[in-house]
Protein backbone atom coordinates (compact mmCIF):
# COMPACT_ATOMS: atom_id res chain seq x y z
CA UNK A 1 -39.78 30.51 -21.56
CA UNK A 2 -39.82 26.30 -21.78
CA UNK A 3 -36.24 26.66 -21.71
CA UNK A 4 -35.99 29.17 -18.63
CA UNK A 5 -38.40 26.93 -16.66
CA UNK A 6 -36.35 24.05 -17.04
CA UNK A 7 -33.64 25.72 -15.78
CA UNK A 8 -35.18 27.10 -13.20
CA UNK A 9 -36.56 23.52 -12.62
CA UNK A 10 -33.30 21.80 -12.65
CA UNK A 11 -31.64 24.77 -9.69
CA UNK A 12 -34.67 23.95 -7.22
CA UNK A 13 -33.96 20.21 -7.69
CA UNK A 14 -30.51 20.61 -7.19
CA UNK A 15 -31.20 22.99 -4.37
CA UNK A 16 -33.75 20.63 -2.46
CA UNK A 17 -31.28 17.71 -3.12
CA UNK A 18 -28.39 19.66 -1.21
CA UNK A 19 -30.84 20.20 1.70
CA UNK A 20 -32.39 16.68 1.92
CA UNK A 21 -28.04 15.53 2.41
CA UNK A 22 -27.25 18.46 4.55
CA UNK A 23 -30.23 17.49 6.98
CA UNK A 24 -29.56 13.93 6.41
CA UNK A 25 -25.84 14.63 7.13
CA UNK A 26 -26.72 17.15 10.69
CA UNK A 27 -29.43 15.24 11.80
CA UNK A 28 -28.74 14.52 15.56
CA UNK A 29 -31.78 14.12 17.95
CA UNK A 30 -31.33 14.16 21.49
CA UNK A 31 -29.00 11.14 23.22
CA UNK A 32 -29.77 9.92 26.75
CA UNK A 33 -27.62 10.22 29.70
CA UNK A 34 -27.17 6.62 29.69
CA UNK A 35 -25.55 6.78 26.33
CA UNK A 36 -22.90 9.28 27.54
CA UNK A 37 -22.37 7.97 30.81
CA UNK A 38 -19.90 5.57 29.97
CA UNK A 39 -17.65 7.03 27.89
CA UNK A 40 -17.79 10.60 29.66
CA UNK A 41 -18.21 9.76 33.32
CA UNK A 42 -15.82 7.25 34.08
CA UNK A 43 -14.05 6.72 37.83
CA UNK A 44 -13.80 9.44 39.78
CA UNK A 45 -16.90 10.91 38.18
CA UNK A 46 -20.62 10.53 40.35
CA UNK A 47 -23.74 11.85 40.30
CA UNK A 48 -25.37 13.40 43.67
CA UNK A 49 -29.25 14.35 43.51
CA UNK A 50 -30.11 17.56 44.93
CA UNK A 51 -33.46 19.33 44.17
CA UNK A 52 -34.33 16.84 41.48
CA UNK A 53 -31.62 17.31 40.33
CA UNK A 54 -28.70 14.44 39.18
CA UNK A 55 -25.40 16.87 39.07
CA UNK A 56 -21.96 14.99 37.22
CA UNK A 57 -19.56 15.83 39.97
CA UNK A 58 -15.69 15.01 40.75
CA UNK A 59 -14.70 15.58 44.16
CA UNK A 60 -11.01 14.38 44.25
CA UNK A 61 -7.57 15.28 46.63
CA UNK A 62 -7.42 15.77 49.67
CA UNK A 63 -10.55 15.38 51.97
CA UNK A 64 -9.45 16.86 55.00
CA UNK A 65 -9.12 20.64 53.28
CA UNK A 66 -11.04 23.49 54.97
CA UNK A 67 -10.93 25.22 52.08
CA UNK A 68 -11.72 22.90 48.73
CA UNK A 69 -11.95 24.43 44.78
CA UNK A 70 -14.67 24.83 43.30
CA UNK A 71 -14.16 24.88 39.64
CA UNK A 72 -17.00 26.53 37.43
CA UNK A 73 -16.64 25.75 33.53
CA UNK A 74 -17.95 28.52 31.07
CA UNK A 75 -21.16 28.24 28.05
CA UNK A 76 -21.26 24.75 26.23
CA UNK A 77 -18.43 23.32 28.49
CA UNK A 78 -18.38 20.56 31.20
CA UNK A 79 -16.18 19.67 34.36
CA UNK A 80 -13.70 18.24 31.42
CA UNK A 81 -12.34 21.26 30.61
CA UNK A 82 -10.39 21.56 34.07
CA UNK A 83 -9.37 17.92 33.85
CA UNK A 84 -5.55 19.42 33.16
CA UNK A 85 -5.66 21.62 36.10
CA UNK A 86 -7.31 19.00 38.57
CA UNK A 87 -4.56 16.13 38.15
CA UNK A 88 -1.72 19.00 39.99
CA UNK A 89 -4.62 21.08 41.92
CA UNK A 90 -5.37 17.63 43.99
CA UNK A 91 -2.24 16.60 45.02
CA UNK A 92 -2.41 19.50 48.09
CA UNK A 93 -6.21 20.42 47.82
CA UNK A 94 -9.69 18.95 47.80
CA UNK A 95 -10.95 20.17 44.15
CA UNK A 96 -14.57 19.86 43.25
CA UNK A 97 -15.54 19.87 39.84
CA UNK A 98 -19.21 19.36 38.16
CA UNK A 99 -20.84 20.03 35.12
CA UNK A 100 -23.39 22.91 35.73
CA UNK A 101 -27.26 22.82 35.17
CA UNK A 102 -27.67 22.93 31.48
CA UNK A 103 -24.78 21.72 30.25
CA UNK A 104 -22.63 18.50 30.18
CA UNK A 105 -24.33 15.24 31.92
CA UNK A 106 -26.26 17.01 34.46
CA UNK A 107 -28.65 18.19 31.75
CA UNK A 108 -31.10 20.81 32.45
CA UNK A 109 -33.19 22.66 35.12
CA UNK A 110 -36.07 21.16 35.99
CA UNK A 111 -37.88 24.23 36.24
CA UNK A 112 -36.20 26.03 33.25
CA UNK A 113 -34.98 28.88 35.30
CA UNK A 114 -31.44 29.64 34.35
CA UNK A 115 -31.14 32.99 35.66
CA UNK A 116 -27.84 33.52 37.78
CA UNK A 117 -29.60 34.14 40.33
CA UNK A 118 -31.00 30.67 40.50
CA UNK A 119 -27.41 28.96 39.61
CA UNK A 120 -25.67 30.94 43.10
CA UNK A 121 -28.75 29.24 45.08
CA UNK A 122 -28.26 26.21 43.74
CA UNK A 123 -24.11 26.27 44.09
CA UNK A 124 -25.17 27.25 47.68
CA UNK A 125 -27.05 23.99 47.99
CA UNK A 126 -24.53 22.06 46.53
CA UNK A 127 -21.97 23.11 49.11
CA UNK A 128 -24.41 22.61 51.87
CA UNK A 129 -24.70 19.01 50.38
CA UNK A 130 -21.16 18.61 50.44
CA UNK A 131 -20.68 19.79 53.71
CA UNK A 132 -18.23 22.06 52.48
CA UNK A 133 -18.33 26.10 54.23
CA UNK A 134 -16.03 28.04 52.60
CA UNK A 135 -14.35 27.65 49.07
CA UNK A 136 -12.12 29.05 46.90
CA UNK A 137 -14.20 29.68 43.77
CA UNK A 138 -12.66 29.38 40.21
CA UNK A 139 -14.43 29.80 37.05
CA UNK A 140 -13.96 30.82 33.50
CA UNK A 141 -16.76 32.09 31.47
CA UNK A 142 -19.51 31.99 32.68
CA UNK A 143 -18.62 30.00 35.54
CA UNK A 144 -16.73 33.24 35.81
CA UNK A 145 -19.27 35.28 36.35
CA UNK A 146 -21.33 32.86 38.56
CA UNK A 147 -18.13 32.91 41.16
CA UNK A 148 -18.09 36.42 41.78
CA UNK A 149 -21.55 36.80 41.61
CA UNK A 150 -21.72 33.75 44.04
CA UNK A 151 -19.09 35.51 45.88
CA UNK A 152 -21.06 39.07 46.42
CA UNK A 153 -24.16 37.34 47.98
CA UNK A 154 -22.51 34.39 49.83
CA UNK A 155 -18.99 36.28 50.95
CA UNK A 156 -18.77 34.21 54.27
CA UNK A 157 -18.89 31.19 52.01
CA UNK A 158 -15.97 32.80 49.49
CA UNK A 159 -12.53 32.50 50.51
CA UNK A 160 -11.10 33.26 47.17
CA UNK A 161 -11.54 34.41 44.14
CA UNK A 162 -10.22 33.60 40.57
CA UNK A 163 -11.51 34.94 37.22
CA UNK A 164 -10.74 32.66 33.80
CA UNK A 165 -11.68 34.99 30.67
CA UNK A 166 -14.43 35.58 33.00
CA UNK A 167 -18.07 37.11 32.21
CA UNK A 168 -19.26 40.19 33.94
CA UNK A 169 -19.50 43.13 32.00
CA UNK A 170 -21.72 44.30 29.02
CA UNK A 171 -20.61 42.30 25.60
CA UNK A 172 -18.08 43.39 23.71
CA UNK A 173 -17.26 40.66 21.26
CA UNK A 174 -15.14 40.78 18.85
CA UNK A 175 -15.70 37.00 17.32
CA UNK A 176 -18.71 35.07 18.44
CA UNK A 177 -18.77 31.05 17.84
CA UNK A 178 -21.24 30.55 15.05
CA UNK A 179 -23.14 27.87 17.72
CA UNK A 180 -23.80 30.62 20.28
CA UNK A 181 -25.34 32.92 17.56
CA UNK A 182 -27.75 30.95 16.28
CA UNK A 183 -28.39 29.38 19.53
CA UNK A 184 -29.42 33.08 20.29
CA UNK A 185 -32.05 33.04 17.05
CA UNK A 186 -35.53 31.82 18.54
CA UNK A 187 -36.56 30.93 14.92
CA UNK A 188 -34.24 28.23 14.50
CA UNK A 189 -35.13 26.84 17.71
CA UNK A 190 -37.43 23.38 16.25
CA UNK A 191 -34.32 23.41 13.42
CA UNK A 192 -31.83 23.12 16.26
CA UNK A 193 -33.06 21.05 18.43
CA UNK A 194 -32.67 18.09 15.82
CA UNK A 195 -30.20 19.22 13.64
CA UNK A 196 -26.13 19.80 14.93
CA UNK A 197 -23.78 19.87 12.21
CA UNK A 198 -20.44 18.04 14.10
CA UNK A 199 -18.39 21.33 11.75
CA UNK A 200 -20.58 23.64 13.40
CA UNK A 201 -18.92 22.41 17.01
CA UNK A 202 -15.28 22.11 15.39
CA UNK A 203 -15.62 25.79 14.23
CA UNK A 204 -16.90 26.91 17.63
CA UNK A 205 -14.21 25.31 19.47
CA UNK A 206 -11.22 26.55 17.05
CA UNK A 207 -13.26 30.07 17.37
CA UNK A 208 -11.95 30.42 21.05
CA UNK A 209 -8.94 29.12 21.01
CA UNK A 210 -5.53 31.06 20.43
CA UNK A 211 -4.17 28.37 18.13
CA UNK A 212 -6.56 26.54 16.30
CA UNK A 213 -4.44 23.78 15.81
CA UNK A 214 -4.33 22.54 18.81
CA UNK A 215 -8.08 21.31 18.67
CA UNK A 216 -8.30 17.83 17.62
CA UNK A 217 -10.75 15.54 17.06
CA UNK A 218 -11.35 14.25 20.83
CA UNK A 219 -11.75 17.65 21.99
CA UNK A 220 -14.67 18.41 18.97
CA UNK A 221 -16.32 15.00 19.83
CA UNK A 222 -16.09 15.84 23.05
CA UNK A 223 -18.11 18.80 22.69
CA UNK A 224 -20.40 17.67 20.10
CA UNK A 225 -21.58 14.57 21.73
CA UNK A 226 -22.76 16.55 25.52
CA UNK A 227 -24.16 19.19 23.54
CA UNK A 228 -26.75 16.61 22.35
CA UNK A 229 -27.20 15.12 26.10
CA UNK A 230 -31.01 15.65 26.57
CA UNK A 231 -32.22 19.18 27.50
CA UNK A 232 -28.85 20.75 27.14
CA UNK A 233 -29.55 23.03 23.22
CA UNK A 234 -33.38 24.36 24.92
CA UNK A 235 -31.46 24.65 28.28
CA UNK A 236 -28.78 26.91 26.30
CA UNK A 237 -31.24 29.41 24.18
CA UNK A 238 -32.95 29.73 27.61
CA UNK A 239 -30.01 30.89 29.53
CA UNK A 240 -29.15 33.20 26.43
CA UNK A 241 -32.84 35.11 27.01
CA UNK A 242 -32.75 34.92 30.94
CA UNK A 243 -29.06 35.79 31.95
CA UNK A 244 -28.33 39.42 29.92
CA UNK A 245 -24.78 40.32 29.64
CA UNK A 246 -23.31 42.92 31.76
CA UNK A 247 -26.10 42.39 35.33
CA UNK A 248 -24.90 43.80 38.42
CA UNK A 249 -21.46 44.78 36.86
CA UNK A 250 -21.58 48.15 38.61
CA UNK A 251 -21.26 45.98 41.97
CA UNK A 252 -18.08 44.29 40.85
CA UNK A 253 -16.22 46.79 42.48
CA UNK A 254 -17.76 45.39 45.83
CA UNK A 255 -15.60 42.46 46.04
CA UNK A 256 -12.99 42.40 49.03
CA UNK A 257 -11.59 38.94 48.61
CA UNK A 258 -8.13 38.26 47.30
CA UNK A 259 -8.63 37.90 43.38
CA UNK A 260 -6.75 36.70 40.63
CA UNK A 261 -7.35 37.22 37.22
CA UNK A 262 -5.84 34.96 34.55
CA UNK A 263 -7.05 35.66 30.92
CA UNK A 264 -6.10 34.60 27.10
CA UNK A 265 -4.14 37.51 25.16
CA UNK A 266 -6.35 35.82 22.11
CA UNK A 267 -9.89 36.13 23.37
CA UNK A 268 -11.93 37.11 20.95
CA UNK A 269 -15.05 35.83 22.92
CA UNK A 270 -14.51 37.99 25.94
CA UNK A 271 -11.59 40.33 24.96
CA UNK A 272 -8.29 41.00 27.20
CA UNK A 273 -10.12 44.85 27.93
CA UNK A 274 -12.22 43.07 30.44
CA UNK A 275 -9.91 41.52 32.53
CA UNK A 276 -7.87 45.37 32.61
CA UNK A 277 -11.61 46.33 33.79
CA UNK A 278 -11.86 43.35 36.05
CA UNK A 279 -8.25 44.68 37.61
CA UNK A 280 -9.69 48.06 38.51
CA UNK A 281 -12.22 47.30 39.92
CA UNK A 282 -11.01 44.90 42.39
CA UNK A 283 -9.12 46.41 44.60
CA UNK A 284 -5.82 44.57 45.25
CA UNK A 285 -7.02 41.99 42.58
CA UNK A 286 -3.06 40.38 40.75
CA UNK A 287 -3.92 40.28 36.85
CA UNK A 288 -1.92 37.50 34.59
CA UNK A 289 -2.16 37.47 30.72
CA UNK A 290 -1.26 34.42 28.35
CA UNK A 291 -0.49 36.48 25.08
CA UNK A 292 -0.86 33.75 22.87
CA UNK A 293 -3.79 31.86 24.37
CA UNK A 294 -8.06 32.36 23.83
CA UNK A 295 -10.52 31.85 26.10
CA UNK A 296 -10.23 28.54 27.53
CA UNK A 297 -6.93 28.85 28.42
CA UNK A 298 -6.98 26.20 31.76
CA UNK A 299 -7.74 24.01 28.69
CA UNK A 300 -5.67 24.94 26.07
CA UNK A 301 -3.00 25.41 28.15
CA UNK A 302 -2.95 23.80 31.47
CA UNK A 303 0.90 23.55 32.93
CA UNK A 304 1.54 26.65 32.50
CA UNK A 305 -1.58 28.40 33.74
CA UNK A 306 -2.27 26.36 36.60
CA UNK A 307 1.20 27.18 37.76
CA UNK A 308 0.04 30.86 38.28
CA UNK A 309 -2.83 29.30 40.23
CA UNK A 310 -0.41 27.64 42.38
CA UNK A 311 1.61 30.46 43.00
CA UNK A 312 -1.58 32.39 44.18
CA UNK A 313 -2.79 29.85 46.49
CA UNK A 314 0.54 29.63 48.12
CA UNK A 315 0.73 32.88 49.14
């Protein structure tokens, strides 16, 4: 028995000991907005105040456009990820970029409310700010799903319309980044809110792209270091609880504005079945798949998706 409770002894130190070093190793409080500013907001980024509100914005191209883009970046992500479609998109057109309440610099909601609801009345007052009437709205993920939603209530505001692996209908993941699931766990929510293991981000990232290997470390620092801007992990388990998947789908079939739909062959996040459903139910809607890309694919592969973009803008 002496022997067994050494041994049992000698696991639980061990076991405590690889704790202590993996929170010692993952601890990572909350950083400021004026430790990120520099590095992640350089020239041509600002920040505009609307409702209490300081929003990261790039407005960039031309200025005299009557119709700018409005580019709306998906769960976790920031105006960065359309950085490779923005340096062709502004060389005809006004493109306006931001990083949504919640995530990136602009940091949270002052009043917690993250349903979409609340995001299409607050893209509303940012275009009213701007001075800008109609747009064409872009957005992948999420920002997906806030365009067409944005586009349903506001449709003399929407000029066009284009889906990137965009969200709309109920969930039917086939791989879910390990961050967004236990982001989703409200237990873990005081562990998570000091703790980020910097693998945890790298294996999210690689999750939704089509080749892995094409994530480096810029893009995972990247990542890592907005998700611990102030605000933005309680900001994300909130939207998780307040925006369900799959609201208002059944009304997606209401949309009358041109439409394109551009969408990663290697989604596992938001799989290539919902653009086909996207497709039918938009009447008229044009429908391009990137076999070998995931669900970022204005990021993992910008020349040649923004070219498709270009085509449909021409027209």
């Amino acid at each position: 028995m002496k022997r067994l409770a050494r041994v049992l002894s000698g696991v639980l130190l061990v076991f405590a000991f690889a704790i202590t070093v993996f929170v010692i190793l993952s601890w990572a409080p909350d950083r400021s907005l004026d430790d990120l500013k520099a590095r992640w907001a350089p020239s041509p980024s600002e920040f505009i105040d609307i409702d209490g509100l300081s929003i990261h914005l790039r407005d960039q191209g031309r200025r005299d456009d009557p119709e700018p883009i409005l580019l709306l970046h998906g769960t976790s992500a920031s105006l960065h990820t359309w950085e490779g479609w923005v340096g062709e998109l502004a060389k005809q057109r006004r493109v306006i970029s931001l990083d949504l309440p919640g995530f990136g610099l602009t940091g949270p909601f002052p009043d917690n409310d993250y349903r979409v609801e609340h995001y299409t009345l607050f893209l509303l007052a940012l275009l009213d700010h701007l001075q800008v009437n109609r747009v064409v709205l872009v957005g992948n993920s999420f920002g997906g799903q806030l365009a067409w939603r944005f586009a349903l209530t506001y449709p003399e505001r929407s000029t066009r319309l284009v889906l990137v692996d965009a969200a709309g209908y109920p969930r039917n993941a086939e791989s879910v980044p390990i961050g967004f699931r236990l982001a989703g766990i409200p237990a873990l929510a005081p562990l998570m809110s000091r703790l980020l293991p910097r693998s945890m981000i790298e294996s999210s990232v690689r999750n939704v792209y089509g080749n892995p290997d094409k994530v480096d470390d810029e893009l995972v620092e990247r990542y890592y270091q907005l998700t611990l801007r102030a605000g933005n992990r309680q900001a994300l388990r909130q939207r998780f609880v307040q925006a369900p998947s799959g609201e208002l789908h059944q009304r997606i079939g209401e949309l009358e504005l041109p439409t394109l739909i551009i969408w990663g062959g290697r989604d596992r996040l938001i799989p290539p079945d919902n653009a086909e459903r996207f497709a039918r139910d938009i009447e008229g809607s044009q429908l391009v798949l990137f076999d070998d890309l995931g669900h970022v694919p204005q990021e993992e592969d910008p020349q040649r998706t923004v070219a498709v973009l270009a085509g449909f803008l021409a027209r």
